[in-house]
Protein backbone atom coordinates (compact mmCIF):
# COMPACT_ATOMS: atom_id res chain seq x y z
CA UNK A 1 110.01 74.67 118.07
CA UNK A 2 107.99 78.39 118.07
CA UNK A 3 103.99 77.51 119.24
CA UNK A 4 102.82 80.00 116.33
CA UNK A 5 104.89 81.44 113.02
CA UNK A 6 103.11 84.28 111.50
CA UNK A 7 103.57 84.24 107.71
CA UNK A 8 103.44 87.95 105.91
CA UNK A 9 104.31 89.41 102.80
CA UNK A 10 105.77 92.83 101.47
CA UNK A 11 102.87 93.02 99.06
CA UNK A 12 99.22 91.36 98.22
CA UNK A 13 99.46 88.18 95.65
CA UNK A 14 103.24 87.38 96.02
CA UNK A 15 102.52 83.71 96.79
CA UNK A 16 102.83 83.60 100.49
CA UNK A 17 99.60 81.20 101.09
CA UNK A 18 101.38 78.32 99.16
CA UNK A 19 104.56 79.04 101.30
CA UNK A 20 102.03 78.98 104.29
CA UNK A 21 100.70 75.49 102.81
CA UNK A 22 104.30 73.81 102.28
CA UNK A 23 105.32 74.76 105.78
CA UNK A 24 102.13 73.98 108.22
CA UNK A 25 102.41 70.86 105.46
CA UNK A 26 106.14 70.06 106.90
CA UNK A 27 105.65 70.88 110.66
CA UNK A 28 102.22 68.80 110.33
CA UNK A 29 100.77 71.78 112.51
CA UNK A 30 98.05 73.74 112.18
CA UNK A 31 96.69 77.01 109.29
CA UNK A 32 94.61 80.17 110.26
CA UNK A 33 93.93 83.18 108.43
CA UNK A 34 92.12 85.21 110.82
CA UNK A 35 91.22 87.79 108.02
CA UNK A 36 90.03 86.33 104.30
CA UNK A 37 89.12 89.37 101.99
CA UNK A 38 87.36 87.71 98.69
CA UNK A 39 85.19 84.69 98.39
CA UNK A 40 84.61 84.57 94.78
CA UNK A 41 87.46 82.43 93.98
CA UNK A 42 89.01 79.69 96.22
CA UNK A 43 89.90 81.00 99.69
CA UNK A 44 93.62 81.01 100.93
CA UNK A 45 91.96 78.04 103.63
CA UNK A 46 90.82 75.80 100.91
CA UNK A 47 94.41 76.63 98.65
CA UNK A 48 96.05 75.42 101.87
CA UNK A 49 93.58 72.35 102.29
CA UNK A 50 94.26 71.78 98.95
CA UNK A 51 97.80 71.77 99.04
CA UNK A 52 99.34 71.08 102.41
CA UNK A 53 98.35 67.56 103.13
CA UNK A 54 97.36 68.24 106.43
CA UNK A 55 94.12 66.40 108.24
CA UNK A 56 90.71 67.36 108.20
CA UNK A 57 90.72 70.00 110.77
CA UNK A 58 93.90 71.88 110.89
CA UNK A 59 92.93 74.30 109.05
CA UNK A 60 91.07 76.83 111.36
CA UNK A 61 88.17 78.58 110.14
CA UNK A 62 88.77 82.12 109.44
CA UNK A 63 87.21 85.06 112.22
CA UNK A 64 85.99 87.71 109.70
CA UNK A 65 85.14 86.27 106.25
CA UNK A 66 84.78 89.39 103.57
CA UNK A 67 82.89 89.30 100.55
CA UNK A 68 85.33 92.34 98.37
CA UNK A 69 88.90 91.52 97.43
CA UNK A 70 90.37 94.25 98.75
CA UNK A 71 92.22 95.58 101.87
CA UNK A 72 90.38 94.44 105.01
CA UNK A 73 89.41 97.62 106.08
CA UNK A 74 87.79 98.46 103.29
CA UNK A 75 86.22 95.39 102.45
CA UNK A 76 84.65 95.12 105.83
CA UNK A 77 83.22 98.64 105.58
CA UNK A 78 81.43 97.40 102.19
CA UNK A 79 80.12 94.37 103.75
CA UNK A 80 78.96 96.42 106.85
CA UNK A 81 81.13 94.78 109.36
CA UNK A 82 83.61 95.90 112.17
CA UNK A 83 86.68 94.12 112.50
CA UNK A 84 87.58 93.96 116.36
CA UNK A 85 91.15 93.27 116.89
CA UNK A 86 90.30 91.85 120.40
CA UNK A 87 88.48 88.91 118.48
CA UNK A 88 91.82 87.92 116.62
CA UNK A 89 92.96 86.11 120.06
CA UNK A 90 95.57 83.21 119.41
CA UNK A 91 93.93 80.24 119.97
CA UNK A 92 95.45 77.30 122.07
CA UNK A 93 96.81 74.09 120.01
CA UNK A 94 98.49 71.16 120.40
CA UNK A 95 101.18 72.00 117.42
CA UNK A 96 102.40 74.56 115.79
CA UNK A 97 100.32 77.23 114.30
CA UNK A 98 101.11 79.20 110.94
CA UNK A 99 99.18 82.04 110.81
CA UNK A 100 99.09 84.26 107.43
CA UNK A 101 98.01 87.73 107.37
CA UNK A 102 96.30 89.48 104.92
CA UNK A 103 98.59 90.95 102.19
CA UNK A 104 101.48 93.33 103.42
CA UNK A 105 102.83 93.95 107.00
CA UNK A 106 101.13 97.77 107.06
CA UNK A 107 97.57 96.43 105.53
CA UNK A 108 94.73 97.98 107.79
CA UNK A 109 92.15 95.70 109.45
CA UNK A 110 90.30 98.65 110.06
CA UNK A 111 90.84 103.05 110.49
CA UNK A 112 92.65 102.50 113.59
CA UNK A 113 94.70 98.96 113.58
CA UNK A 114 96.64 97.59 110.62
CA UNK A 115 97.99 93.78 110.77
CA UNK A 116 101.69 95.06 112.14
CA UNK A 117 99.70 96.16 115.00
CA UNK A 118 98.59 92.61 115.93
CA UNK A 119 101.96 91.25 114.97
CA UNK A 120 103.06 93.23 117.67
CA UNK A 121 100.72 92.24 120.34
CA UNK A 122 101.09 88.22 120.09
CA UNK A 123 104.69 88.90 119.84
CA UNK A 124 105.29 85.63 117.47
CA UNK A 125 108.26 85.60 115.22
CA UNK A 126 107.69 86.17 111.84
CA UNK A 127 108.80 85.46 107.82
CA UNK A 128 108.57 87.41 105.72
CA UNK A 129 107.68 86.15 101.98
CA UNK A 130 108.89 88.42 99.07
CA UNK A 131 109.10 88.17 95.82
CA UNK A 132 112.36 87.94 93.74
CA UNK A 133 110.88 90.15 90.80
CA UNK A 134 111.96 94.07 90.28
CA UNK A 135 111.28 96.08 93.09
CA UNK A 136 112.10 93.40 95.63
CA UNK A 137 114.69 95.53 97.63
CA UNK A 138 112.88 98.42 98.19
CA UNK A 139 109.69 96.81 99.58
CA UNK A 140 111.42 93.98 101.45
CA UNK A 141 114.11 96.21 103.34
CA UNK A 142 111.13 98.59 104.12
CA UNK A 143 109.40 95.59 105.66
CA UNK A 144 111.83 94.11 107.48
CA UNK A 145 112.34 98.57 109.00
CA UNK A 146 108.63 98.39 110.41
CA UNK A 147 108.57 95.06 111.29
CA UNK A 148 112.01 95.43 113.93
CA UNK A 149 111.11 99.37 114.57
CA UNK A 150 108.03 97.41 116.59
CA UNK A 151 110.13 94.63 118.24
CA UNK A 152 108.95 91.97 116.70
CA UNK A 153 111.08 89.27 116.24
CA UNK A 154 111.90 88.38 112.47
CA UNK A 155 112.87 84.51 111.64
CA UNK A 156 114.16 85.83 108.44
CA UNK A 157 112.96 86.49 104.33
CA UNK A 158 111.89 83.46 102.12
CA UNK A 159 111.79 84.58 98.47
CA UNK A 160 109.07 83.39 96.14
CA UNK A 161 109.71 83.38 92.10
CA UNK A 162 112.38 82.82 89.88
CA UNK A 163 116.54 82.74 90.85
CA UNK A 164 117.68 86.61 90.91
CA UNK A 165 121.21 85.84 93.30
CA UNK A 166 121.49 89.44 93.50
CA UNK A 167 118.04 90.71 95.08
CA UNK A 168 118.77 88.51 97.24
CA UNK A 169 122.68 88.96 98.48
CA UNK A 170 121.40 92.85 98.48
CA UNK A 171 118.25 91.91 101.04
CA UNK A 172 120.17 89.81 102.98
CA UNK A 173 122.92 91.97 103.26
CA UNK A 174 121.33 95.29 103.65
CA UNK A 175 118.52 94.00 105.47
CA UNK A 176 120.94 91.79 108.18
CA UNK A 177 118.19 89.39 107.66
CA UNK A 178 118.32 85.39 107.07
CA UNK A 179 117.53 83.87 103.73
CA UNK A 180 115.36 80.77 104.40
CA UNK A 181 115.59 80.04 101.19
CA UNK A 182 113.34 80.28 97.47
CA UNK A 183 110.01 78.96 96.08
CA UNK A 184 109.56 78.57 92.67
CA UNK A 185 106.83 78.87 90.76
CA UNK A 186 105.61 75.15 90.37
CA UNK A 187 103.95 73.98 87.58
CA UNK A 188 101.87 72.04 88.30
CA UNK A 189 101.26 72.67 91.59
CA UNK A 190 100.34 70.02 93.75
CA UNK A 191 101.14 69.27 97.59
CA UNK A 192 103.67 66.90 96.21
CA UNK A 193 105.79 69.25 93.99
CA UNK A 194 105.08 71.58 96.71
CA UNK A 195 107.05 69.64 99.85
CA UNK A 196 109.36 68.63 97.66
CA UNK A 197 110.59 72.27 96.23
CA UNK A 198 110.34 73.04 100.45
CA UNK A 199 112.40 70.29 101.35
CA UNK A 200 115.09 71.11 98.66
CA UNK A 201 114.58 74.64 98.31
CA UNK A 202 114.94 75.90 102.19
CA UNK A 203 116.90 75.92 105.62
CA UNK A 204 113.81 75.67 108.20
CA UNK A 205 116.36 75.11 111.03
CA UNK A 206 116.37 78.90 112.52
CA UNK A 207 112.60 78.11 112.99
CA UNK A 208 111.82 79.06 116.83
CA UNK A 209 114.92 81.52 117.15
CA UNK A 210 113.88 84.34 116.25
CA UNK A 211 115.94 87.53 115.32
């Protein structure tokens, strides 16, 4: 098994911290968001505490911890702080990782680095989490474009939302990409309902391949 999974999206909000729970919840390994933009409400670490059922401690405490819901660039600039890419080092573990970025693959940490850019340099495969809702194609396809333009190696798409069989034969298809397989929306959500719906509802098995 891959020592680190990075978990992106093709878009903020899609639902890509509970897929981030469920798995680091089935490899019993580790959760880090280096980058959290919005305290207000309950941070994507304490959703995954929440929800995962891992112990005390594997979820990592986040680097840069922004105040402003929006893109980490700009949210860091409000707060007055710099995000330094060289502080967003891996850190060594003795499982596997699942580290979720901050919204979409392109999303700047600040005016010179977006997240791709650090998906590049650790050079960890990556899923992709999409959402099956209108509008799908375009953004996932484009995703999966920047994502191999940069040689990073792609484990494949896991869709998020209700069944639609053909956004997701026309992703898979066009795209040349896997289909992991599709999160519902759970209600309620709990980490029960959760490993169960990732139990039933995915093929985890090209985890550590790549693409």
């Amino acid at each position: 098994m891959t020592k680190g999974i990075v978990i992106t999206g093709t878009d903020t909000g899609i639902g890509k911290t509970v897929f981030s729970a469920g798995l680091a919840g089935l490899l019993d390994g580790f959760y880090w968001k280096p980058v959290q933009s919005g305290l207000d409400e309950e941070t994507d670490s304490e959703t995954v505490t929440r929800l995962s059922g891992l112990p005390a401690g594997r979820v990592l405490p986040e680097v840069y911890r922004l105040k402003t819901p929006l893109s980490p660039h700009r949210s860091a600039e409000i707060d007055g702080v710099a995000i330094e890419a060289a502080k967003l080092s891996l850190p060594d573990l003795p499982g596997p990782l699942i580290i979720e970025g901050a919204g979409g693959v392109m999303v700047p940490l600040n005016r010179q680095t977006r997240f791709i850019d650090i998906f590049r340099e650790w050079q960890l495969p990556v899923i992709l989490c999409a959402r099956t809702a209108l509008g799908t194609i375009n953004h996932t396809l484009l995703s999966i474009e920047a994502l191999r333009a940069r040689g990073i190696p792609l484990i494949g798409v896991a869709l998020i939302g209700e069944e639609m069989a053909d956004s997701q034969r026309t992703i898979a298809e066009f795209g040349n990409v896997r289909q992991l397989g599709r999160l519902p929306y759970l209600d309620p959500l709990t980490s029960k309902t959760l490993r169960e719906a990732m139990v039933s509802g995915f093929d985890l098995s090209p985890i550590g391949r790549g693409q």
